[in-house]
Protein backbone atom coordinates (compact mmCIF):
# COMPACT_ATOMS: atom_id res chain seq x y z
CA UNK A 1 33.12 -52.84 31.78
CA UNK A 2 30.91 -51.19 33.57
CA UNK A 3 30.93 -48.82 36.77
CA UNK A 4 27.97 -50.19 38.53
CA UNK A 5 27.93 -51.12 42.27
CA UNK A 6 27.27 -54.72 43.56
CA UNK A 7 23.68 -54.72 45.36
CA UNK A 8 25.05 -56.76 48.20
CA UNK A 9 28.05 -58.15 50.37
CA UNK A 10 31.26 -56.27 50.21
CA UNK A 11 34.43 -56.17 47.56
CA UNK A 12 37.74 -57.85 49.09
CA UNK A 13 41.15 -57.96 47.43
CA UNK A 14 41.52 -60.72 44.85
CA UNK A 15 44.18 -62.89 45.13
CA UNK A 16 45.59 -63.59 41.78
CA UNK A 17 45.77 -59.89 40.69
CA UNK A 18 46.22 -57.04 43.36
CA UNK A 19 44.70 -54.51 40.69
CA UNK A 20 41.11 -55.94 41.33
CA UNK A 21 38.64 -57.02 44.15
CA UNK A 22 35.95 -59.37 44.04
CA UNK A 23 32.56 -59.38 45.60
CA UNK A 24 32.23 -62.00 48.56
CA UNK A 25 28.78 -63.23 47.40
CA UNK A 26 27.26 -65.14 44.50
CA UNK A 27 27.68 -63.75 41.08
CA UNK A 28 30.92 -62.64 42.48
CA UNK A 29 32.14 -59.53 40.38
CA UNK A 30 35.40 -58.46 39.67
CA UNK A 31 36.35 -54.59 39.77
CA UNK A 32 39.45 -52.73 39.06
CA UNK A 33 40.59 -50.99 42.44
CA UNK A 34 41.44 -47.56 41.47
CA UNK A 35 38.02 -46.51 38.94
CA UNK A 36 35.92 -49.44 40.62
CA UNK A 37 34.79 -50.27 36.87
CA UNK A 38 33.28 -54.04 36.67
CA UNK A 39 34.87 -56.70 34.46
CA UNK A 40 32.84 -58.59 32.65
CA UNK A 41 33.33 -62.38 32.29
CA UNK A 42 33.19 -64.76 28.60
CA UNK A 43 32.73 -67.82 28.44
CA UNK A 44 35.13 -70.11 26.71
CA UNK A 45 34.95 -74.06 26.98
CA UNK A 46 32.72 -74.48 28.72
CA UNK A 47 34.09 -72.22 31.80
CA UNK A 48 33.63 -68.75 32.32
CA UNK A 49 37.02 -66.65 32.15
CA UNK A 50 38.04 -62.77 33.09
CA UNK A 51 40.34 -61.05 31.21
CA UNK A 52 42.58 -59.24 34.45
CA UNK A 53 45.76 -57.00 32.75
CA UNK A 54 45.92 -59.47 30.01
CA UNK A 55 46.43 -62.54 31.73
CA UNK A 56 42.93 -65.19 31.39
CA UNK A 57 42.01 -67.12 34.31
CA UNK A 58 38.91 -69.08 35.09
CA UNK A 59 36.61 -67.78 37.08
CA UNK A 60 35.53 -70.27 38.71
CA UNK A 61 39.59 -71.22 40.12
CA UNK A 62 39.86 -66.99 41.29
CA UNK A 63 36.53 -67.73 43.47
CA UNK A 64 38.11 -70.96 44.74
CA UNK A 65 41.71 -68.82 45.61
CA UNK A 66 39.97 -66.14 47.42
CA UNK A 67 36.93 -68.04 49.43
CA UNK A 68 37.88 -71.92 49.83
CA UNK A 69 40.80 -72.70 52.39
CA UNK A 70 43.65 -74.85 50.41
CA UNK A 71 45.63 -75.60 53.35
CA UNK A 72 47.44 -78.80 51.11
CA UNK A 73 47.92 -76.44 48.24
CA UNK A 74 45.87 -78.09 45.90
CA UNK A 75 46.16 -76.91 42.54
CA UNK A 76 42.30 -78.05 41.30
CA UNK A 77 38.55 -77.43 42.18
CA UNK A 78 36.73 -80.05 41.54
CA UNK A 79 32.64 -79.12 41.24
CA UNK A 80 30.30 -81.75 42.97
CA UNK A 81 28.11 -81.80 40.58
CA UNK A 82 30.87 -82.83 38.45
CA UNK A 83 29.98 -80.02 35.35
């Protein structure tokens, strides 16, 4: 982890975890709230995962909870690119 600050946009509570924020533009990093310290993600299977007060969740699916509207509560993202 490190402590570093994102160069742009601004840090907004993340949905899945109320511990950590996330950054509102692309790389999107994670930080724990109260000593701002930056999560790093791993990759596993293909998809990159965080690590947030030991539960795993994809990145890819916190970036969908916290940006894309889900108004029918849709429970997958599917990439158009289809990777």
């Amino acid at each position: 982890m490190t402590t570093e600050q994102a160069s742009e946009g601004q840090f907004v509570k993340l949905v899945a975890d109320n511990d950590y924020e996330i950054n509102d533009t692309y790389l999107h990093q994670i930080r724990r709230i109260d000593n701002k310290a930056i999560k790093e993600p791993y990759q596993a299977n293909r998809y990159f995962e965080i690590c947030l007060n030991g539960q795993h969740y994809k990145l890819h699916r916190l970036i969908a909870q916290n940006f894309i509207l889900n108004p029918d509560n849709l429970n997958e993202v599917d990439h158009v690119n289809r990777d």
